[in-house]
N, C-alpha and C. Protein backbone atom coordinates (compact mmCIF):
# COMPACT_ATOMS: atom_id res chain seq x y z
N UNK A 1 124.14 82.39 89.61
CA UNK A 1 125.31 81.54 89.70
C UNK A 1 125.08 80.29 88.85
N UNK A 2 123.75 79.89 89.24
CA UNK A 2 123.36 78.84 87.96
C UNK A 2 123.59 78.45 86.77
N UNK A 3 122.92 79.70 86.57
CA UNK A 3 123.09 80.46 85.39
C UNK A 3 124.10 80.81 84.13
N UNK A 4 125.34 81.47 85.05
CA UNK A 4 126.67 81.79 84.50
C UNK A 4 127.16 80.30 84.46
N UNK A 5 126.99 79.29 85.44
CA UNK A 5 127.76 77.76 85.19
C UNK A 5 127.45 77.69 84.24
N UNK A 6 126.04 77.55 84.06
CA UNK A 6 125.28 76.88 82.43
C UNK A 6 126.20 76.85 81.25
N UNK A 7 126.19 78.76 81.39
CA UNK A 7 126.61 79.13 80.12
C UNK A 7 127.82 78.90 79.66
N UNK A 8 128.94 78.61 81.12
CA UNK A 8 130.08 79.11 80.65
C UNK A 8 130.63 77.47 80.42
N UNK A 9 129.88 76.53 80.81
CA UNK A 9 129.98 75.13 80.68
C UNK A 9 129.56 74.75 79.12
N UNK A 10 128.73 75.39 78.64
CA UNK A 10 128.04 75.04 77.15
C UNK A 10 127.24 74.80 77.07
N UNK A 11 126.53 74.58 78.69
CA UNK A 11 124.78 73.94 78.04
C UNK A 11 124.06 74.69 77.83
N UNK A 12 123.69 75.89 77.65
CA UNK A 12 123.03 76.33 76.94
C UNK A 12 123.61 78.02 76.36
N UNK A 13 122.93 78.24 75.26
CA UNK A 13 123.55 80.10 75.05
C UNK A 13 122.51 81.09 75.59
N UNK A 14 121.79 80.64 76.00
CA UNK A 14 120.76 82.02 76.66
C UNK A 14 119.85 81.21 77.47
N UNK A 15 119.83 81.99 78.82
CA UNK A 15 119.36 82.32 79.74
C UNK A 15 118.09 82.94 79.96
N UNK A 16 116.85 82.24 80.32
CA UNK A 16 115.82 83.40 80.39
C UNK A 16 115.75 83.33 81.81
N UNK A 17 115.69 84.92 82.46
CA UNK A 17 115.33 84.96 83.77
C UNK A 17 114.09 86.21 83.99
N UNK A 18 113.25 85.82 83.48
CA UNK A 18 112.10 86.83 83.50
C UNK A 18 111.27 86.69 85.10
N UNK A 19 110.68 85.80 85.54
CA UNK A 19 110.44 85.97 86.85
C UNK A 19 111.63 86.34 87.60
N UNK A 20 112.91 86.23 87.70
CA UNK A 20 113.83 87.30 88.50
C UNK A 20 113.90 88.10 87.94
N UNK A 21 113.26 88.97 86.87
CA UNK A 21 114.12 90.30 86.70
C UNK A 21 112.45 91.02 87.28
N UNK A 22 111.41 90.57 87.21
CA UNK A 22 110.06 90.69 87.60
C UNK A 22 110.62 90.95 89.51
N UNK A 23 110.94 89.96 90.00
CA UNK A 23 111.35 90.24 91.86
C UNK A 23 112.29 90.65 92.08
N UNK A 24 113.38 91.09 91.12
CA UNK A 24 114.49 92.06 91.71
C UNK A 24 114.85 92.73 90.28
N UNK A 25 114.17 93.70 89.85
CA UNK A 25 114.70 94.32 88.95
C UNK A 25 116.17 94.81 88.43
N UNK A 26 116.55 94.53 89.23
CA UNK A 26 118.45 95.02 89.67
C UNK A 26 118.81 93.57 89.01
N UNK A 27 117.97 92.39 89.02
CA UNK A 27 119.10 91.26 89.21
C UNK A 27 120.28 91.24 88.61
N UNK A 28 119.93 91.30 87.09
CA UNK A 28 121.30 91.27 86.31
C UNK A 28 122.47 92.22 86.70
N UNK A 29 122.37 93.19 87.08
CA UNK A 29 123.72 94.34 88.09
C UNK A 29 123.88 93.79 89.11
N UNK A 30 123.51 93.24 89.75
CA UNK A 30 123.68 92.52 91.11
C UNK A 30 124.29 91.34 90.63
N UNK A 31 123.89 90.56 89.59
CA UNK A 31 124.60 89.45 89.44
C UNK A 31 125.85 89.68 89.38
N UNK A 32 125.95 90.61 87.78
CA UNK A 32 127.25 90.93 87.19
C UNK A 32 128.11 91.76 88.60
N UNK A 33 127.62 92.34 89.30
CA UNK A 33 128.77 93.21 90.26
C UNK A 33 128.91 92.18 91.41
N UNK A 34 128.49 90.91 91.40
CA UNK A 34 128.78 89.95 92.02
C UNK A 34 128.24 89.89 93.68
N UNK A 35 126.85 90.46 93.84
CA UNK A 35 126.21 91.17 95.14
C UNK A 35 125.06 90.10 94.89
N UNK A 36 125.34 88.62 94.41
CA UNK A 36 124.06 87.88 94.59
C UNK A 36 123.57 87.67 95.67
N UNK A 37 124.35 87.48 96.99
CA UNK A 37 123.25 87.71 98.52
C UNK A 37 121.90 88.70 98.30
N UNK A 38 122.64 89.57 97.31
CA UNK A 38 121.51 90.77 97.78
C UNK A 38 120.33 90.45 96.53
N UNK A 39 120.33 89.58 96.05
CA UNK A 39 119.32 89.17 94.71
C UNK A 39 118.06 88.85 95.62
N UNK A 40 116.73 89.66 95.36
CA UNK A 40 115.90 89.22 95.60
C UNK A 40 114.90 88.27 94.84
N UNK A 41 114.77 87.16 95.64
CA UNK A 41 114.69 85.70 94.43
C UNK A 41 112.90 85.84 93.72
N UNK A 42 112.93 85.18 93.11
CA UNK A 42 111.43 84.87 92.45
C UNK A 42 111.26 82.87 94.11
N UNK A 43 109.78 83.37 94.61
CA UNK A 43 109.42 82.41 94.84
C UNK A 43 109.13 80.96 93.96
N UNK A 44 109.00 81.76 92.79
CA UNK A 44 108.03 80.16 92.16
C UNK A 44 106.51 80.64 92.52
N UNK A 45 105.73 81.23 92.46
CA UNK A 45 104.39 81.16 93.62
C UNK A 45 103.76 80.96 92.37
N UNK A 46 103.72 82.06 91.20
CA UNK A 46 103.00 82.14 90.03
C UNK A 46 101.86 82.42 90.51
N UNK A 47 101.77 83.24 91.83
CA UNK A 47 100.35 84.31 92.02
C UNK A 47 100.06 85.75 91.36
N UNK A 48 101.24 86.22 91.39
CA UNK A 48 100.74 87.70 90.94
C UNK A 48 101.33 87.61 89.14
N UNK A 49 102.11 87.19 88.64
CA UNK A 49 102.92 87.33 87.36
C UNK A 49 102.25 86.27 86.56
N UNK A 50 102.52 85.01 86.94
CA UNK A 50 101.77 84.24 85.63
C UNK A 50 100.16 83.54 86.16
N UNK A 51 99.84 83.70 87.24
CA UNK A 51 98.34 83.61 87.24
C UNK A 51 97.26 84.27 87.00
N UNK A 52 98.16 85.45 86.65
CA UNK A 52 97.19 86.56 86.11
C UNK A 52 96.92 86.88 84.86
N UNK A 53 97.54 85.97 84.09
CA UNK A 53 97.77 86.05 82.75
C UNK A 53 96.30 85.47 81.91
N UNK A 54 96.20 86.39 80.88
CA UNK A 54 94.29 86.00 80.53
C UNK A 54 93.65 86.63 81.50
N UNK A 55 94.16 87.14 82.64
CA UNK A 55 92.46 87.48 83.42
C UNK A 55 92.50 89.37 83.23
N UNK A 56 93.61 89.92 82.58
CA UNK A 56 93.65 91.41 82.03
C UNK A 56 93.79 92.53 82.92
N UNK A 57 94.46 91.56 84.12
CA UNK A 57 94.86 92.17 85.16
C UNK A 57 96.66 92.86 85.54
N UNK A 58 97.08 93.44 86.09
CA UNK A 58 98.27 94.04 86.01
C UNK A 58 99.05 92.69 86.50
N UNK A 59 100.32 93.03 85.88
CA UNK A 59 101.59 92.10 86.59
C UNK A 59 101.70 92.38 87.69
N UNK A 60 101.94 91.24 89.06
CA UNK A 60 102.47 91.85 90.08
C UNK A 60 103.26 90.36 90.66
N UNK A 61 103.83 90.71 91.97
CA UNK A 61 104.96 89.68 92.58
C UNK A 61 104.53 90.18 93.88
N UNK A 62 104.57 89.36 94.42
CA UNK A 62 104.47 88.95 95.97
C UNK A 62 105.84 89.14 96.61
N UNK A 63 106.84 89.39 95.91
CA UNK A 63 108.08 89.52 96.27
C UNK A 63 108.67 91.06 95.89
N UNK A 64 108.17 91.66 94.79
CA UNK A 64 108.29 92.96 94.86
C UNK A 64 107.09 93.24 94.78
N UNK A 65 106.92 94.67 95.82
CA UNK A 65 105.02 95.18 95.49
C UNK A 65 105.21 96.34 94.70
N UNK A 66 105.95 96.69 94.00
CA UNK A 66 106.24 97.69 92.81
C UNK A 66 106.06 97.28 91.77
N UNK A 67 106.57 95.93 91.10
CA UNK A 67 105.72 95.28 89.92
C UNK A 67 104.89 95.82 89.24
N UNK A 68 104.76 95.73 87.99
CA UNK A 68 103.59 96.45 87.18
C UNK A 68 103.00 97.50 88.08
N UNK A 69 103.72 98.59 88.79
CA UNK A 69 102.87 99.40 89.06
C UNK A 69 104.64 100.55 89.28
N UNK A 70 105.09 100.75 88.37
CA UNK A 70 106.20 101.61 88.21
C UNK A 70 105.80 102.85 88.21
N UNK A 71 104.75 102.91 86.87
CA UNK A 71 104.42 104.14 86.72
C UNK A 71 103.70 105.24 87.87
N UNK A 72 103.25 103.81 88.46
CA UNK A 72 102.22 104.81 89.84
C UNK A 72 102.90 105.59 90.86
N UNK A 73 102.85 106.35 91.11
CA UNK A 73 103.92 107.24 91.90
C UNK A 73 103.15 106.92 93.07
N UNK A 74 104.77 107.27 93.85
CA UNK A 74 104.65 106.75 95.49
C UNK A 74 103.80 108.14 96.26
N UNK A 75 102.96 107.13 97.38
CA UNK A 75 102.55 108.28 97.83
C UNK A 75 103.62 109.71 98.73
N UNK A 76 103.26 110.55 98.91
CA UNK A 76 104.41 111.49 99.80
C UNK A 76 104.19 111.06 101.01
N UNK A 77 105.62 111.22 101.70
CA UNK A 77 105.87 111.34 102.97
C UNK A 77 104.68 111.75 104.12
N UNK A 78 104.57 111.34 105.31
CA UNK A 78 103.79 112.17 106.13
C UNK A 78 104.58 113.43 106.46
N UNK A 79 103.64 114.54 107.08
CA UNK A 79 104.36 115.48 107.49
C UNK A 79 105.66 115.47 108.61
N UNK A 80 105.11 114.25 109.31
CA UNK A 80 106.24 113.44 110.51
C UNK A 80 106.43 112.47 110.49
N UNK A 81 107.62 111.73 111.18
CA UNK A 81 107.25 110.26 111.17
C UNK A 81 106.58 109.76 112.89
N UNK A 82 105.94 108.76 112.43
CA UNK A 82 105.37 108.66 113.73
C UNK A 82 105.83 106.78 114.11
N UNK A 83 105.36 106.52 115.57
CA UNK A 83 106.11 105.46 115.99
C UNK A 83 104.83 104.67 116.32
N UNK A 84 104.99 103.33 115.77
CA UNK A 84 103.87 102.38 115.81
C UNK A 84 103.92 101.57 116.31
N UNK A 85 102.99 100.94 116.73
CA UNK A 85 103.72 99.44 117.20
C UNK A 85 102.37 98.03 116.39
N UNK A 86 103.05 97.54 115.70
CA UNK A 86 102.38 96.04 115.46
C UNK A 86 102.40 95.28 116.35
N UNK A 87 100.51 94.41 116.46
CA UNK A 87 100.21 93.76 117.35
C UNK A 87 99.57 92.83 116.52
N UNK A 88 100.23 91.49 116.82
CA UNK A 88 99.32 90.12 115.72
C UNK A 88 100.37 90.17 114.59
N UNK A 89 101.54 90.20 114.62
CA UNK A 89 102.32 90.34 113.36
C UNK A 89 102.30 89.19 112.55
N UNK A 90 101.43 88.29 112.51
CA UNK A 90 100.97 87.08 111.33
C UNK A 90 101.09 87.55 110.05
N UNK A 91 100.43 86.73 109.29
CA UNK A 91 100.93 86.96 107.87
C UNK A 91 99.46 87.80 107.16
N UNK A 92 98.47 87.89 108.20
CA UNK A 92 97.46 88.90 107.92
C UNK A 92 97.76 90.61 108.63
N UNK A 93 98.94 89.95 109.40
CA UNK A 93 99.02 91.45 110.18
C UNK A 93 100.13 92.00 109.25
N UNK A 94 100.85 91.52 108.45
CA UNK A 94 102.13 92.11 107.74
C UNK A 94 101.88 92.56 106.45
């Protein structure tokens, strides 16, 4: 929404949104189809995407855990689903 003001105001002609297109790969379709609730934002954290930069490590986001890891295929399904329960749901338990 920012964004489109910017542009359509004059201050600037391009837009870089590389840490959002890094945490919601969709963003730009989501923008344009006008479903920004559903934009999943870039924190700002600069832990997984630009602190890793120089150390020759993969891209990643704390906000999407698919990030630089597209190519890796998901593991399969279990044979069932089974019912769990989380205990300690902190931010080490999640």
């Amino acid at each position: 929404v920012q964004a489109e003001r910017a542009l359509a105001e004059g201050h600037c002609d391009l837009v870089g949104v590389v840490r959002g297109q890094i945490a919601d790969p969709d963003f730009a379709a989501k923008a344009r189809a006008g479903r920004t609730p559903h934009i999943r934002t870039c924190l700002s954290c600069n832990q997984e995407c630009v602190g890793r930069m120089g150390l020759n490590r993969w891209l990643g986001c704390v906000e999407n855990p698919r990030a630089g890891r597209e190519a890796v295929p998901l593991p399969a399904p279990g044979p069932r689903p089974r019912r769990i329960l989380v205990v300690g749901g902190g931010p080490a338990g999640l």
